[in-house]
C-alpha atoms as a PDB file:
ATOM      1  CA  UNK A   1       0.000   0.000   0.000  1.00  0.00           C
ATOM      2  CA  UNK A   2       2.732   2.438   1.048  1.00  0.00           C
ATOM      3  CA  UNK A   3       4.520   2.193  -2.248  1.00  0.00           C
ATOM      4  CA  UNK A   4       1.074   2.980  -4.513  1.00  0.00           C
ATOM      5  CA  UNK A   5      -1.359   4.711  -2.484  1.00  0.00           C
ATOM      6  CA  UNK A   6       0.214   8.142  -3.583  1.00  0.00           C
ATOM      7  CA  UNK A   7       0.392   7.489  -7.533  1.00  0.00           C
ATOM      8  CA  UNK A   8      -3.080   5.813  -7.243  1.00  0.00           C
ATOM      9  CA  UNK A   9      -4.178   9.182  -5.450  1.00  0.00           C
ATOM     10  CA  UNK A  10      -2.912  11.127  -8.422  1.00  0.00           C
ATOM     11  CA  UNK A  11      -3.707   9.237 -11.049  1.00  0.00           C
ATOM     12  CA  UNK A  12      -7.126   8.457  -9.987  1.00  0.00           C
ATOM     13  CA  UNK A  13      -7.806  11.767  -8.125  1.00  0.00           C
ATOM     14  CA  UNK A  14     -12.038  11.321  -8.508  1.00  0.00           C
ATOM     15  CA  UNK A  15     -11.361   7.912  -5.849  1.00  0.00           C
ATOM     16  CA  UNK A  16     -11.139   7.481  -2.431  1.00  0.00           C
ATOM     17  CA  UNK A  17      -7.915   5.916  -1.777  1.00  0.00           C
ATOM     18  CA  UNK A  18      -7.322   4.682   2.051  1.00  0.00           C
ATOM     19  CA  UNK A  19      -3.700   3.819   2.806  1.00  0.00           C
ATOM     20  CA  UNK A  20      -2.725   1.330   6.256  1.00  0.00           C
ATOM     21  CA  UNK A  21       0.271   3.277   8.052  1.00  0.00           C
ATOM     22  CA  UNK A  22       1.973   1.451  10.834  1.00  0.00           C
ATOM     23  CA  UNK A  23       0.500   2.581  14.109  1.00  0.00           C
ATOM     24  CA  UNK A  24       3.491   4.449  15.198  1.00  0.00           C
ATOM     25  CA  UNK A  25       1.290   7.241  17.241  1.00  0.00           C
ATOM     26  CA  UNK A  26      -0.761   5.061  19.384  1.00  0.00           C
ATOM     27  CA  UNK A  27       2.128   3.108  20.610  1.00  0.00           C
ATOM     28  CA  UNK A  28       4.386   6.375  21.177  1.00  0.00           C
ATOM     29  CA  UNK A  29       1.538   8.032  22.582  1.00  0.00           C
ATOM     30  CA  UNK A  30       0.887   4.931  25.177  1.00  0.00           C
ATOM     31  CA  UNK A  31       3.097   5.490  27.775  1.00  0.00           C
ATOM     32  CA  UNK A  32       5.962   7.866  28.793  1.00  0.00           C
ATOM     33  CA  UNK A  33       9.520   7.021  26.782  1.00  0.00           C
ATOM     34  CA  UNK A  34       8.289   3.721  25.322  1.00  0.00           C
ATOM     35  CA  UNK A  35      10.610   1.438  23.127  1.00  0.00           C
ATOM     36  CA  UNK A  36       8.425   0.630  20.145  1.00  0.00           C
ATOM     37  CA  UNK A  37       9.404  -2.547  17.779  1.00  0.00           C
ATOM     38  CA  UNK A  38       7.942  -2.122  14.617  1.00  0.00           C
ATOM     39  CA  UNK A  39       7.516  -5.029  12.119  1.00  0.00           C
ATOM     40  CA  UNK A  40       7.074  -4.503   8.611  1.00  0.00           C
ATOM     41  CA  UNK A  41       8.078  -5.435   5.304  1.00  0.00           C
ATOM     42  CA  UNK A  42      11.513  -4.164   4.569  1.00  0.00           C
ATOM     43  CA  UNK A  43       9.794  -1.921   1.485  1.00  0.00           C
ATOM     44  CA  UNK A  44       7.438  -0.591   4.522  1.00  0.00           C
ATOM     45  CA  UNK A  45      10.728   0.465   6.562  1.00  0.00           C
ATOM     46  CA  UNK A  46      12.232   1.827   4.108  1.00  0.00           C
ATOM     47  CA  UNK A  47       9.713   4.314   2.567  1.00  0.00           C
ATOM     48  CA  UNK A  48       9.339   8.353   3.404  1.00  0.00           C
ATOM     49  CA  UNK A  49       6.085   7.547   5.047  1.00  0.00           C
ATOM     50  CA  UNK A  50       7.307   5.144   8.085  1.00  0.00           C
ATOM     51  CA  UNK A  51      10.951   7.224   7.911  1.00  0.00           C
ATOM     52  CA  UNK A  52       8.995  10.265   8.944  1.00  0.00           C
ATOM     53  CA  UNK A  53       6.583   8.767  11.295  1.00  0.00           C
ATOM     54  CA  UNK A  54       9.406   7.373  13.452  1.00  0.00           C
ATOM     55  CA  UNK A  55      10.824  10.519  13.059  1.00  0.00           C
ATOM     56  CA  UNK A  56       8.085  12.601  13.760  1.00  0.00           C
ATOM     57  CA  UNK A  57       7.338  10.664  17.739  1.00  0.00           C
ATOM     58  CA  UNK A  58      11.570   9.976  17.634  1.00  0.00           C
ATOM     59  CA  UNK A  59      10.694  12.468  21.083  1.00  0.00           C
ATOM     60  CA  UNK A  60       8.344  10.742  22.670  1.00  0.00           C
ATOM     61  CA  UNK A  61       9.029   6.773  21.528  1.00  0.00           C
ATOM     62  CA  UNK A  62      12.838   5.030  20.997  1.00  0.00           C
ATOM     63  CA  UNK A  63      11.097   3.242  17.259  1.00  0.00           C
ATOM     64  CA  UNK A  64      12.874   0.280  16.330  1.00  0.00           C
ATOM     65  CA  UNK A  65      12.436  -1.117  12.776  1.00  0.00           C
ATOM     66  CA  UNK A  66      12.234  -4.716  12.534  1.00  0.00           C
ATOM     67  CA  UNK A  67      12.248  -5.756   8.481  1.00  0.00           C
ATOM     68  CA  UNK A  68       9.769  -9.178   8.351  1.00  0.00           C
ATOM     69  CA  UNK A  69      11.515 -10.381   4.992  1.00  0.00           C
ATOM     70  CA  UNK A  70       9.215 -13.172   3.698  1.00  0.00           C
ATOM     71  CA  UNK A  71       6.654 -12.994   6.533  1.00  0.00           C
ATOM     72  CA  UNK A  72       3.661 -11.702   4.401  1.00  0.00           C
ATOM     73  CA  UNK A  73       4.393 -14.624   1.612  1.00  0.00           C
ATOM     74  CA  UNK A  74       4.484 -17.390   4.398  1.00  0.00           C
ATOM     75  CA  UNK A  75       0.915 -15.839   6.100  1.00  0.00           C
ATOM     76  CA  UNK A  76      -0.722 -15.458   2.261  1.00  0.00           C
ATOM     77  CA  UNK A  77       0.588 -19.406   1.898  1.00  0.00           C
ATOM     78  CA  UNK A  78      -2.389 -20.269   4.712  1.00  0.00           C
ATOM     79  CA  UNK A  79      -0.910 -22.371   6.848  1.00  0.00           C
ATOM     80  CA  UNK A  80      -1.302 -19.755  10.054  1.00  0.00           C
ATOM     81  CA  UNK A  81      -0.394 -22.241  12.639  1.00  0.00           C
ATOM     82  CA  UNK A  82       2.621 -23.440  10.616  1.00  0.00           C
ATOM     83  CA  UNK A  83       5.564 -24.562  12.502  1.00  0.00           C
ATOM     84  CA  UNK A  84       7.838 -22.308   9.878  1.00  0.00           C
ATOM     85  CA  UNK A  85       6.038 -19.673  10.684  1.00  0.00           C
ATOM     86  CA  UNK A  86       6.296 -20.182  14.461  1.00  0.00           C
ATOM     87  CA  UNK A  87      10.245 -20.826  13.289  1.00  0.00           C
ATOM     88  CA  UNK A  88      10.177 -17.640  12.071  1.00  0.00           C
ATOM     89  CA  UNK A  89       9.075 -15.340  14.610  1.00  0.00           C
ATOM     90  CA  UNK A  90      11.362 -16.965  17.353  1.00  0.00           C
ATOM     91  CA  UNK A  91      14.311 -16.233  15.864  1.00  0.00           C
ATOM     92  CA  UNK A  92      12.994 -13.191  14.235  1.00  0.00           C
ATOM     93  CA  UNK A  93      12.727 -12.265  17.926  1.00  0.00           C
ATOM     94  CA  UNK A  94      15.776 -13.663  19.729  1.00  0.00           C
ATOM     95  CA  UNK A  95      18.047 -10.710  18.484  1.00  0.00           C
ATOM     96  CA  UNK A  96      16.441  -8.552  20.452  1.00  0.00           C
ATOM     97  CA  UNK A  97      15.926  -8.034  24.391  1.00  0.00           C
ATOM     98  CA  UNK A  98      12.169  -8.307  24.860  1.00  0.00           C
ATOM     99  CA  UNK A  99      12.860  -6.849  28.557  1.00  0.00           C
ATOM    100  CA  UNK A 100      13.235  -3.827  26.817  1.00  0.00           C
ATOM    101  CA  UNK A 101      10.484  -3.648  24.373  1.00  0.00           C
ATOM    102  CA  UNK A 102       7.122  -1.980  25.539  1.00  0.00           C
ATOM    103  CA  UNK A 103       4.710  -2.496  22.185  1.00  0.00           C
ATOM    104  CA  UNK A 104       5.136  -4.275  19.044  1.00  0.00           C
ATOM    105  CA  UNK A 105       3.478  -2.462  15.796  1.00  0.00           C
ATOM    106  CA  UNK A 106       2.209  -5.091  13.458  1.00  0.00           C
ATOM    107  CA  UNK A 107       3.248  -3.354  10.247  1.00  0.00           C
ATOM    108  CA  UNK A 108       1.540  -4.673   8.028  1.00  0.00           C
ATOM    109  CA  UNK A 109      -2.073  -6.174   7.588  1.00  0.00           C
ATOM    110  CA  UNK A 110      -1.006  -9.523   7.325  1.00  0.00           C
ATOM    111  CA  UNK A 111       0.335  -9.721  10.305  1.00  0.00           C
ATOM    112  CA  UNK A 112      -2.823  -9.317  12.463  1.00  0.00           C
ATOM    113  CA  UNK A 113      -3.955 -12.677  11.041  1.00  0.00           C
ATOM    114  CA  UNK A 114      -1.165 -14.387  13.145  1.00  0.00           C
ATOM    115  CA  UNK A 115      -1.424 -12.060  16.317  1.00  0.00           C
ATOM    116  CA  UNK A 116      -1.460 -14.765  18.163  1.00  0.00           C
ATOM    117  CA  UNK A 117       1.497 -16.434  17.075  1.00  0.00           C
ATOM    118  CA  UNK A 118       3.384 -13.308  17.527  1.00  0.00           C
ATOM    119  CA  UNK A 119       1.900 -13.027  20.903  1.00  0.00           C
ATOM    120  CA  UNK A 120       3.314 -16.300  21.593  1.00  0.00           C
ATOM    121  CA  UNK A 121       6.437 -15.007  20.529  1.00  0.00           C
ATOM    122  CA  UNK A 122       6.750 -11.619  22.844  1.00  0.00           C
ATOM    123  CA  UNK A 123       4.688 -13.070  25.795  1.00  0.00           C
ATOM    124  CA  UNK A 124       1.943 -11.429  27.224  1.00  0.00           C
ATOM    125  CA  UNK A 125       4.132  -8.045  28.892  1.00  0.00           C
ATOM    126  CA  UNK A 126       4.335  -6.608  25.128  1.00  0.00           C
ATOM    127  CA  UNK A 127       1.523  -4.448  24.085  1.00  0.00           C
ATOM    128  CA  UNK A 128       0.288  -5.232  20.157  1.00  0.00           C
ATOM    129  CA  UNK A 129      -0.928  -2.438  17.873  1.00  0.00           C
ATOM    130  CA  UNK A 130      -2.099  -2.293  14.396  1.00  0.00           C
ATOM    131  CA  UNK A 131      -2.978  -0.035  12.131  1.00  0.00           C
ATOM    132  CA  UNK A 132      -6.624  -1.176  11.719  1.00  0.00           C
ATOM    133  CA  UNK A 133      -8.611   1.476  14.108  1.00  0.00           C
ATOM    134  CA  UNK A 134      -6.805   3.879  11.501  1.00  0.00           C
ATOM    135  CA  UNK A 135      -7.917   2.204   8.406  1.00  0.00           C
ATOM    136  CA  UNK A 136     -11.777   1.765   9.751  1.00  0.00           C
ATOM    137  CA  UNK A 137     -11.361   5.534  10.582  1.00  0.00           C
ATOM    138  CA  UNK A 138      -9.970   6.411   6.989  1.00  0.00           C
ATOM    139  CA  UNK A 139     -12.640   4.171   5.416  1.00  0.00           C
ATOM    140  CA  UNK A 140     -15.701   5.760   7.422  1.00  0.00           C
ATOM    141  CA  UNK A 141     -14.705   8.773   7.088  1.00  0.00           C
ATOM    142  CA  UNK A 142     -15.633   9.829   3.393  1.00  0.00           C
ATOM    143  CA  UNK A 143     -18.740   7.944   3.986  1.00  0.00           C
ATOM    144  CA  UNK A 144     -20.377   9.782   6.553  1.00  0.00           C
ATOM    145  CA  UNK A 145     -18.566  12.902   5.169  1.00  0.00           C
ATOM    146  CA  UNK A 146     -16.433  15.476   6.630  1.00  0.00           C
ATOM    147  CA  UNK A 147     -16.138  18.763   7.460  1.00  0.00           C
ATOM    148  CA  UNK A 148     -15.523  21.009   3.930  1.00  0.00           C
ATOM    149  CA  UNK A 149     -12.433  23.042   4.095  1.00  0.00           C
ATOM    150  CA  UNK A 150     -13.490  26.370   5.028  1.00  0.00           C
ATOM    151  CA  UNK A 151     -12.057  28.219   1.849  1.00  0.00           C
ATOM    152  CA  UNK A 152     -14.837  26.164   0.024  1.00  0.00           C
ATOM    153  CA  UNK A 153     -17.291  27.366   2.176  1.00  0.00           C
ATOM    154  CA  UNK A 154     -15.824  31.136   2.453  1.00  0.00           C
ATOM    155  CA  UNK A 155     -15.790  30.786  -1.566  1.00  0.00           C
ATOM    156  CA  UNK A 156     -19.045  29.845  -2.155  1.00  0.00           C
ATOM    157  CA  UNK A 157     -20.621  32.130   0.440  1.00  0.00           C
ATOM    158  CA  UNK A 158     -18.601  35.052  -1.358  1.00  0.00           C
ATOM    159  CA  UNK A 159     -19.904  33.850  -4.622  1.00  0.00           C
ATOM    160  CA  UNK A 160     -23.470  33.056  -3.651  1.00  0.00           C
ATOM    161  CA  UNK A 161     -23.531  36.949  -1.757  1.00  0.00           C
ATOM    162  CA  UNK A 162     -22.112  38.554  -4.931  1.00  0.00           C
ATOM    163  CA  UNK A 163     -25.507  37.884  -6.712  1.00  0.00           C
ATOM    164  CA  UNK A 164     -27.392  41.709  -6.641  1.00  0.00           C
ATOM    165  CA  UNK A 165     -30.668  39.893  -5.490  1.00  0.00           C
ATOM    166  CA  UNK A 166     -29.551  37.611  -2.523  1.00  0.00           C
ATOM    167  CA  UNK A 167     -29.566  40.036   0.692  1.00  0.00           C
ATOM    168  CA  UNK A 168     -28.102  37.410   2.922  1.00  0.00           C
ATOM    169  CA  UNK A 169     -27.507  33.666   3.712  1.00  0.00           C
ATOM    170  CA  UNK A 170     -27.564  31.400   6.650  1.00  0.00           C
ATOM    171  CA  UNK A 171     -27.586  27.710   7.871  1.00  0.00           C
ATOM    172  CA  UNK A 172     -24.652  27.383   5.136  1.00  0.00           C
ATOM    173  CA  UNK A 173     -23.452  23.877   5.315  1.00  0.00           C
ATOM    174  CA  UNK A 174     -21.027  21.916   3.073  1.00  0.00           C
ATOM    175  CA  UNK A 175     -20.886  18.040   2.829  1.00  0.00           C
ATOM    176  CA  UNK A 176     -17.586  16.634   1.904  1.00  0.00           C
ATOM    177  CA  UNK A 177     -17.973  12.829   1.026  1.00  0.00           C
ATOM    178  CA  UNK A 178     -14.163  12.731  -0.854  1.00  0.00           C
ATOM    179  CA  UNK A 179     -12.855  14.058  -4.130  1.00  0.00           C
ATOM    180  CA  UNK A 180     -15.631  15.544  -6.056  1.00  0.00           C
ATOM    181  CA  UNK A 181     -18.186  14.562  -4.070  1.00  0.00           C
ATOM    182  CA  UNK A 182     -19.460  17.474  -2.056  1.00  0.00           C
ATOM    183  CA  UNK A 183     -22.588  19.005  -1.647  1.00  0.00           C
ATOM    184  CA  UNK A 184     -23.903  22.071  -0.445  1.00  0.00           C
ATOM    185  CA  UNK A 185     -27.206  23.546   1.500  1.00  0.00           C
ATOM    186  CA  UNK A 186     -28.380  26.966   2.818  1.00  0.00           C
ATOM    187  CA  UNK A 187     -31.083  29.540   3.072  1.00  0.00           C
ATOM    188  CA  UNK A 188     -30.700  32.678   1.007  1.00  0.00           C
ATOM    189  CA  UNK A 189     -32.836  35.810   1.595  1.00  0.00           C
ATOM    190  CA  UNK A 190     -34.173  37.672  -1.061  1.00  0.00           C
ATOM    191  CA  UNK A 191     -36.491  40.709  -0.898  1.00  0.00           C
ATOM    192  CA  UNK A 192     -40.260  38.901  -0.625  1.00  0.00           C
ATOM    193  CA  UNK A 193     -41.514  41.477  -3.262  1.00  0.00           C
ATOM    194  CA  UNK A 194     -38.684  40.209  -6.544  1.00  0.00           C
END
């Protein structure tokens, strides 16, 4: 997702386009000074997106990147409960001193499917995030609308008051449902005699 989302925002500007981000913030956020693992794909770590997230809570979190090479490709195999998997993770995790971690991003959305495993892995201490809560937000979001920037609204009050009939508007309210999709309601007041 990280390495499309943006061209398939600008080359398909009229869609709605929700992008997973490793849930950097939530785990920074959770405690004073944490020491955040994150697990991703090595593409994931190594894109602007995650390189400025750690950056941006490098204050409040120490964020260390843990590349998953191959991970995704043994979870979209099936076998969830595989022993290679299980393999995988424990030595994935011996490297590091799990006295020391505080939370464990899951990365990526496969990786929620064996949450369990990876659970197993880090023992119960370690807190697990993902970036899901984000993505439901992102997805529900241009459904039930937002609020339309107010240069839109300033705009089209300006425009709407420019007309030498309309004395006034109120209730003004713009519905923003994503690109090109917004709609617009008020009352205008006109002289009752025109």
């Amino acid at each position: 997702t990280g390495a499309a989302v943006r061209a398939l925002r600008n080359t398909y500007p009229e869609f709605t386009f929700v992008g997973i981000e490793p849930a950097i913030k939530p785990a920074s956020l959770d405690k004073k000074s944490p020491t955040v693992a994150v697990m991703a794909t090595p593409l994931t770590l190594s894109q602007d997106k995650f390189l400025r997230l750690a950056k941006e809570y490098a204050d409040d979190a120490r964020v260390i990147p843990i590349p998953c090479a191959g991970l995704a490709d043994m979870i979209e195999g099936g076998d969830l409960e595989s022993e290679k998997i299980k393999v995988y993770l424990k030595e994935l995790f011996d490297v590091y001193d799990l006295d020391t971690i505080d939370s464990v991003v899951l990365g990526c959305t496969h990786y929620a499917l064996i949450e369990d495993l990876i659970r197993s892995a880090v023992g119960d201490r370690i807190k697990l995030f993902d970036g899901s809560l984000g993505v439901a937000k992102e997805t529900i979001s241009p459904l039930l609308g937002r609020r339309a920037d107010s240069a839109i609204t300033d705009g089209l009050a300006t425009l709407i008051l420019s007309h030498d009939r309309i004395l006034g508007i109120h209730d003004l309210l713009v519905h923003d449902y994503g690109p090109g999709r917004q709609f617009a309601s008020l009352h205008v007041e006109m002289d009752h005699r025109e």
